[in-house]
N, C-alpha and C. Protein backbone atom coordinates (compact mmCIF):
# COMPACT_ATOMS: atom_id res chain seq x y z
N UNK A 1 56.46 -16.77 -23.74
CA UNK A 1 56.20 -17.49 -22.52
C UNK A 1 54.87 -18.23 -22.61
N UNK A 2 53.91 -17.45 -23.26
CA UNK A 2 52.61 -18.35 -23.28
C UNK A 2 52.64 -19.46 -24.43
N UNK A 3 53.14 -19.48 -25.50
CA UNK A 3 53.41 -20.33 -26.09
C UNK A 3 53.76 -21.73 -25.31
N UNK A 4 55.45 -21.57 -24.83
CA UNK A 4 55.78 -22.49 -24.20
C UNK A 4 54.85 -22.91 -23.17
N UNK A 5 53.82 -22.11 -22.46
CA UNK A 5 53.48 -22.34 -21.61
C UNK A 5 52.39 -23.24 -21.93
N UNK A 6 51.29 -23.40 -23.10
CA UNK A 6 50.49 -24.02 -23.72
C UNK A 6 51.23 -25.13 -24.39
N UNK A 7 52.30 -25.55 -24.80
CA UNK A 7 53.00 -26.87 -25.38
C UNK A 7 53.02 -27.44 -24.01
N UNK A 8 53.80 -27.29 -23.16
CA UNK A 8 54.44 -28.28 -22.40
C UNK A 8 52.93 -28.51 -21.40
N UNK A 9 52.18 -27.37 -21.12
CA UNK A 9 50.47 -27.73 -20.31
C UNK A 9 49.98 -29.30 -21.68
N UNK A 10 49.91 -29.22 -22.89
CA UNK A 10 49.26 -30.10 -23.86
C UNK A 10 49.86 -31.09 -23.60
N UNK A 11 51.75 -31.29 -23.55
CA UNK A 11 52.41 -32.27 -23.48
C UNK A 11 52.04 -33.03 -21.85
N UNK A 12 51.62 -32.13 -21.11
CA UNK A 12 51.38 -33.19 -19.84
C UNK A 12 50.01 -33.47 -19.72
N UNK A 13 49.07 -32.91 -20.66
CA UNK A 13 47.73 -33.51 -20.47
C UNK A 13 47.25 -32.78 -19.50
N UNK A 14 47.52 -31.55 -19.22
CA UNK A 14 47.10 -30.54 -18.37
C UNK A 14 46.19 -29.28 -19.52
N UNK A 15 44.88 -28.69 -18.74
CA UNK A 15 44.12 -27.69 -19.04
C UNK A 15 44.90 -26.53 -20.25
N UNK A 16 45.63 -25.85 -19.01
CA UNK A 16 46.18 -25.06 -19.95
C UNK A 16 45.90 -23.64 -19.65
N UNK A 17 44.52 -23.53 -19.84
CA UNK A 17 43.98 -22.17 -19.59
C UNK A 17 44.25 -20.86 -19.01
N UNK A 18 44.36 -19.91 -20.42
CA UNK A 18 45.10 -18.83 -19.96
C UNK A 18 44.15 -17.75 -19.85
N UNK A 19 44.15 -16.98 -18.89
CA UNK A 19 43.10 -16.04 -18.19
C UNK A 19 44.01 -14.25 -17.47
N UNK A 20 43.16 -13.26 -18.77
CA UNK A 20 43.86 -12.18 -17.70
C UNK A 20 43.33 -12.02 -16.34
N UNK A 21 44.65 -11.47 -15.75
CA UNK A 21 44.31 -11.02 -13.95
C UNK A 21 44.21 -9.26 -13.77
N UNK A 22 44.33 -8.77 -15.28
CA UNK A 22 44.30 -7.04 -15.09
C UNK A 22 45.18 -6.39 -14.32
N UNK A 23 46.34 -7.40 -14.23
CA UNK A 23 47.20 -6.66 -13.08
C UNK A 23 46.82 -6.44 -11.64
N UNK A 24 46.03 -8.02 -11.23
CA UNK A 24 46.32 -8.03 -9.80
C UNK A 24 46.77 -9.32 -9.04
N UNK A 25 47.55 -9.71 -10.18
CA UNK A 25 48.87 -10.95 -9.57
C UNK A 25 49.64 -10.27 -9.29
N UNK A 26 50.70 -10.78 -8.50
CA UNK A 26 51.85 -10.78 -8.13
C UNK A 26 53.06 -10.38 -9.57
N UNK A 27 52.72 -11.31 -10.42
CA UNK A 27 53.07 -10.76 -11.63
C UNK A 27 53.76 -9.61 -12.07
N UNK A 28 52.64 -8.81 -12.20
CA UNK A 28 52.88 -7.33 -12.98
C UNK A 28 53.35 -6.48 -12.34
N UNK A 29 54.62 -6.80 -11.07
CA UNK A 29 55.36 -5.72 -10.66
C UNK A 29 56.45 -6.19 -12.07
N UNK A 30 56.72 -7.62 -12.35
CA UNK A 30 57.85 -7.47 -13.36
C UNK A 30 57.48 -7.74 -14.34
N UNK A 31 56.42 -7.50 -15.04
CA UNK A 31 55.97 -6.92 -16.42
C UNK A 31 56.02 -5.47 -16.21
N UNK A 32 55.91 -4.62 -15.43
CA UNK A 32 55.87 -2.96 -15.06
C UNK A 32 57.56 -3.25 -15.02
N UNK A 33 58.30 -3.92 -15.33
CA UNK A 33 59.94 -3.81 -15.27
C UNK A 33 60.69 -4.43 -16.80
N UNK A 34 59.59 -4.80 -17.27
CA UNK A 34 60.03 -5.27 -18.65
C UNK A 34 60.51 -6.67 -18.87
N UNK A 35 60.04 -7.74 -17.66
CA UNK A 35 60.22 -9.02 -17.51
C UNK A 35 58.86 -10.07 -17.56
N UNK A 36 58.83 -10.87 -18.83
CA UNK A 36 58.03 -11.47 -19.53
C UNK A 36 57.84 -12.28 -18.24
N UNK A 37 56.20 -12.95 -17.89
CA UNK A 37 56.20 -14.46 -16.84
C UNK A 37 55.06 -14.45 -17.14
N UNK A 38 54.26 -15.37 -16.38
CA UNK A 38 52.93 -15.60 -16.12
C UNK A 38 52.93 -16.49 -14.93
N UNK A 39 51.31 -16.14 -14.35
CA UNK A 39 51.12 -16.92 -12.47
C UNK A 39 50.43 -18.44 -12.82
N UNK A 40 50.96 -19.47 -12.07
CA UNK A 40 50.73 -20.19 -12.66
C UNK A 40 49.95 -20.74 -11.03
N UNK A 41 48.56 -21.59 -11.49
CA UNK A 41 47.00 -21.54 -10.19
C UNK A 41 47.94 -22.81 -9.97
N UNK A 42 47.62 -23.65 -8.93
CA UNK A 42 48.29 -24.84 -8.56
C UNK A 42 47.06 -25.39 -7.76
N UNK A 43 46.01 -25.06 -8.71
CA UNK A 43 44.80 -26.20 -8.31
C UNK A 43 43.48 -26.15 -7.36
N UNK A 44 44.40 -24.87 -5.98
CA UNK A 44 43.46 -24.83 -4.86
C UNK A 44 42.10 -24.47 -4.85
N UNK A 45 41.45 -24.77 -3.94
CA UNK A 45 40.11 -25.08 -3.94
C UNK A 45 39.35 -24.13 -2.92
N UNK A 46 37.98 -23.33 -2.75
CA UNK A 46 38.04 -22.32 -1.43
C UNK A 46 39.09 -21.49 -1.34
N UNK A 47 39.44 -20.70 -2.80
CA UNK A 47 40.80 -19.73 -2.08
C UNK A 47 40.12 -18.97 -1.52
N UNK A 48 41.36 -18.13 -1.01
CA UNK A 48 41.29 -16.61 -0.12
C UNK A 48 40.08 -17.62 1.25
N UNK A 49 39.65 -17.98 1.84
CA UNK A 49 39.14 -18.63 3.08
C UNK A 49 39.87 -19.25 3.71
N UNK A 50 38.58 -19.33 4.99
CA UNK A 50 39.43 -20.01 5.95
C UNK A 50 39.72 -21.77 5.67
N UNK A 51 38.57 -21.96 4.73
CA UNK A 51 38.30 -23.14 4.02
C UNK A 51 39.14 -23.92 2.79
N UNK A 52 40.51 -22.89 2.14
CA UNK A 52 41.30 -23.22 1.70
C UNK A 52 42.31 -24.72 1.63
N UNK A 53 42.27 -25.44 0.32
CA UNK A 53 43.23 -26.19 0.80
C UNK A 53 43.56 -26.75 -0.90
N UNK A 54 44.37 -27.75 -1.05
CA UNK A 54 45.03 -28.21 -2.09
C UNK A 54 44.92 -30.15 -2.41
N UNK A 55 44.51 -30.64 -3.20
CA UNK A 55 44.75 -31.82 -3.18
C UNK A 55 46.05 -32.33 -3.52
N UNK A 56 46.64 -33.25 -3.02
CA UNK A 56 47.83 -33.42 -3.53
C UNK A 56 48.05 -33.90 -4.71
N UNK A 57 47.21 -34.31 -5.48
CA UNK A 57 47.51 -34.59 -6.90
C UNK A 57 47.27 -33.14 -7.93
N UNK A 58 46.90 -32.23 -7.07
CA UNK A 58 47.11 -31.37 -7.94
C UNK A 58 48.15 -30.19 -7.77
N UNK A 59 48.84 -30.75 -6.10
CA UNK A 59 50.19 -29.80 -5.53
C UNK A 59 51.11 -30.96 -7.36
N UNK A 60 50.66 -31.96 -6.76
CA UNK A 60 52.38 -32.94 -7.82
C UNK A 60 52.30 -32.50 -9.42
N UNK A 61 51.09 -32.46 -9.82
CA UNK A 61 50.89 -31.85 -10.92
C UNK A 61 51.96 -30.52 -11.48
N UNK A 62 51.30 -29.43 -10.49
CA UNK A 62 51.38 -28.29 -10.71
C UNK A 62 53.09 -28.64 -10.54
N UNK A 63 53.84 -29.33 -9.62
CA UNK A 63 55.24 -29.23 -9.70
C UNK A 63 55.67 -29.67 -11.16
N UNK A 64 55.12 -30.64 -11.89
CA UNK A 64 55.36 -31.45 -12.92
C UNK A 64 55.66 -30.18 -14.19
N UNK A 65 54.60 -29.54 -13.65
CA UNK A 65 54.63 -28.25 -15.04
C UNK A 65 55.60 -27.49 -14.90
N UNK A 66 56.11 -27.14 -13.54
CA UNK A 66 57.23 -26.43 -13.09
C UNK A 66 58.70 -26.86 -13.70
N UNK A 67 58.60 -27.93 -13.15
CA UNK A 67 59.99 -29.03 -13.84
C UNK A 67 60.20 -29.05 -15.34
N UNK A 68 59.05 -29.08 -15.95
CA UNK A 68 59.16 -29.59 -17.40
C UNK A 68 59.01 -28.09 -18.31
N UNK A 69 58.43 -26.75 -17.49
CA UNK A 69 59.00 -25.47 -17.94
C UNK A 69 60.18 -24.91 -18.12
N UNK A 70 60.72 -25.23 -16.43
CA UNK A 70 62.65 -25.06 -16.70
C UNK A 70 63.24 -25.96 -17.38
N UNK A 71 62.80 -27.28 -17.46
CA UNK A 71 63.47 -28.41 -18.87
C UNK A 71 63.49 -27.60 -20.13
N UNK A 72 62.18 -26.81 -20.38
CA UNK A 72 62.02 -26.96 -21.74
C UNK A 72 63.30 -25.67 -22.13
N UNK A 73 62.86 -24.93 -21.04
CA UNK A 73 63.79 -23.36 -22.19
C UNK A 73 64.94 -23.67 -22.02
């Protein structure tokens, strides 16, 4: 998964950057089940606040990687 996940981030000219969370994503209830994934950030800015929010070029982005992940496998 991280493989693919670093080709198709290079192929769109996106960061990439892969970072453990120690098991406090959402994630690792299905890695604790034996199901490979990873959380993927979608850009936001001020998380966890009341100050939270998203630019939209980086909501369209983050869809772009989405699309071109289920393309690829």
């Amino acid at each position: 998964m991280t493989v693919l996940f670093q080709k198709v981030s290079e192929e769109l000219g996106l960061p990439g950057k892969l970072i453990s969370t120690y098991g406090g994503a959402d994630n690792h209830v299905f890695c604790e089940n034996g199901l490979e994934g990873i959380v993927l950030s979608c850009g936001m800015e001020n998380v966890h606040s009341t100050e939270e929010y998203i630019k939209t070029e980086n909501l369209e982005r983050g869809a772009e990687l989405v699309k071109a992940l289920i393309l690829e496998e």
